[in-house]
Protein backbone atom coordinates (compact mmCIF):
# COMPACT_ATOMS: atom_id res chain seq x y z
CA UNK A 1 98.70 50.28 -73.22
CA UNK A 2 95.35 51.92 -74.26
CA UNK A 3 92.93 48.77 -74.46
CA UNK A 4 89.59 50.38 -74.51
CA UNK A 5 87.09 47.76 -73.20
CA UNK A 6 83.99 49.76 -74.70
CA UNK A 7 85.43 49.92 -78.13
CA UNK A 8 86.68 46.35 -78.07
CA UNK A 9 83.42 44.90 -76.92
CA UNK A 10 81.68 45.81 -79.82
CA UNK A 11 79.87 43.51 -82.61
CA UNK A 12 80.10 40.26 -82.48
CA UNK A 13 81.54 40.80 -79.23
CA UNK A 14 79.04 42.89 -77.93
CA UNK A 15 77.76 40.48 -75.03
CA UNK A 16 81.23 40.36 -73.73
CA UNK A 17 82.01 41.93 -70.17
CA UNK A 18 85.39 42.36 -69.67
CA UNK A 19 85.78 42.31 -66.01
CA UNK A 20 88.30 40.74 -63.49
CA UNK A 21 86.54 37.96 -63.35
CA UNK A 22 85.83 36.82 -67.25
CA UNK A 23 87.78 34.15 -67.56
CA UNK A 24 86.47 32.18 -63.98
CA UNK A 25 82.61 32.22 -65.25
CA UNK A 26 80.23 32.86 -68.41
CA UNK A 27 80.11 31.63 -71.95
CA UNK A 28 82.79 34.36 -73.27
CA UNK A 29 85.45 33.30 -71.71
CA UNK A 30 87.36 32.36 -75.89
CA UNK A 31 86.01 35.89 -76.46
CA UNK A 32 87.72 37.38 -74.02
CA UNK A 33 90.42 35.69 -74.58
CA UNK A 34 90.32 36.59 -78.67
CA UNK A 35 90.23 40.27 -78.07
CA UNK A 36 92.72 40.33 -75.37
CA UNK A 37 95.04 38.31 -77.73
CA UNK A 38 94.04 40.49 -80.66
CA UNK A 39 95.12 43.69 -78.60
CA UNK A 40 98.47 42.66 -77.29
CA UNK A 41 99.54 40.95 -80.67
CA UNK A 42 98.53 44.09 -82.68
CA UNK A 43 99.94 46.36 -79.98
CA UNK A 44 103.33 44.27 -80.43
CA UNK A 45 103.46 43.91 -84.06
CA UNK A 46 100.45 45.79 -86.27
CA UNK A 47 101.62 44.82 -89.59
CA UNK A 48 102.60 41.53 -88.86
CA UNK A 49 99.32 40.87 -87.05
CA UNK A 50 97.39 42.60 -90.36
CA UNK A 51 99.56 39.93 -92.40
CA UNK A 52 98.65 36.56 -90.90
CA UNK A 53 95.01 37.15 -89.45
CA UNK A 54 93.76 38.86 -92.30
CA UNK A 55 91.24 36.18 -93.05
CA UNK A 56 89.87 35.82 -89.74
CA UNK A 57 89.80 38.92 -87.65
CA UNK A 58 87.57 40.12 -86.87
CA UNK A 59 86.03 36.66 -85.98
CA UNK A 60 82.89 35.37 -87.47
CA UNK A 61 82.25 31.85 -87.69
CA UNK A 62 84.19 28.40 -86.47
CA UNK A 63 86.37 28.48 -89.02
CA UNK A 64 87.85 31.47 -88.31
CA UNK A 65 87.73 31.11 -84.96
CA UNK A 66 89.81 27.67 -85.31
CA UNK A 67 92.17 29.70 -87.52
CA UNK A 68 92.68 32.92 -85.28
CA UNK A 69 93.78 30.39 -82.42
CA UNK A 70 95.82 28.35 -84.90
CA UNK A 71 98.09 32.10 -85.97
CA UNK A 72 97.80 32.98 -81.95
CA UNK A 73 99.43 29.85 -80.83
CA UNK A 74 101.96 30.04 -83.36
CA UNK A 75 103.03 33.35 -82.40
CA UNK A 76 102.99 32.96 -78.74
CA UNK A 77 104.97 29.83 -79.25
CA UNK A 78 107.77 31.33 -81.29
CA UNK A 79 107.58 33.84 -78.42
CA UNK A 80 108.22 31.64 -75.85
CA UNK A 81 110.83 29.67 -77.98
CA UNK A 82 112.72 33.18 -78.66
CA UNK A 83 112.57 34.09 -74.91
CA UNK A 84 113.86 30.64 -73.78
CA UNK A 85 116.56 30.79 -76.33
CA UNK A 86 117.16 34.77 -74.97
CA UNK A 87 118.34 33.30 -71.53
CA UNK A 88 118.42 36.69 -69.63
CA UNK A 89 115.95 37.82 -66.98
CA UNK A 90 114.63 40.96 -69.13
CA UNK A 91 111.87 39.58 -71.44
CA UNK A 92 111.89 36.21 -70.16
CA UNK A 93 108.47 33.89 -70.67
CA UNK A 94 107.21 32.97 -67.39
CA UNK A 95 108.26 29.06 -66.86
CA UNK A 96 104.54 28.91 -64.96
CA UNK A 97 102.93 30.15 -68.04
CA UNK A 98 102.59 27.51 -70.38
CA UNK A 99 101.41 27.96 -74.18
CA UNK A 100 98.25 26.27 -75.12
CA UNK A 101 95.68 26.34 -78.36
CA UNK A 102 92.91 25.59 -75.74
């Protein structure tokens, strides 16, 4: 899909190390987790994603932290609503996976 781990971990997300393991140890575990969601939700829908997280991406303080999950959780809900509502195999949000703002 052409995520670029270098690129991404850049900035304010410089101290961010984007390995296998991120999200069972360290303190950027939300980081991670904000540029991985940033990457996939661009990747799906650019403009869109331009649109709604204009005022906090890229990410610098609480409040737009609080806001960026906020727009993610919306999205990935009305994701998982749309799939649900799909019914067929192709496309379908994992039953396991459940959505989350935390």
């Amino acid at each position: 899909m052409g995520f670029d781990p270098i690129e991404a971990c850049s900035g304010t997300y410089s101290g961010v190390d984007l390995d296998s393991r991120v999200f069972e140890r360290g303190i950027y575990h939300m980081k991670a987790a904000e540029l991985i969601l940033q990457f996939l939700l661009t990747h799906l829908d650019g403009v869109r994603f331009k649109r709604e997280f204009f005022d906090c991406w890229p990410i610098g303080d609480p409040r737009q932290a609080r806001d960026f999950r906020t727009h993610a959780f919306k999205w990935l809900d009305e994701l998982r609503r749309g799939s649900a509502e799909k019914g067929d195999e192709v496309g379908q949000w994992p039953t396991e996976v459940p959505v989350r703002r935390s």
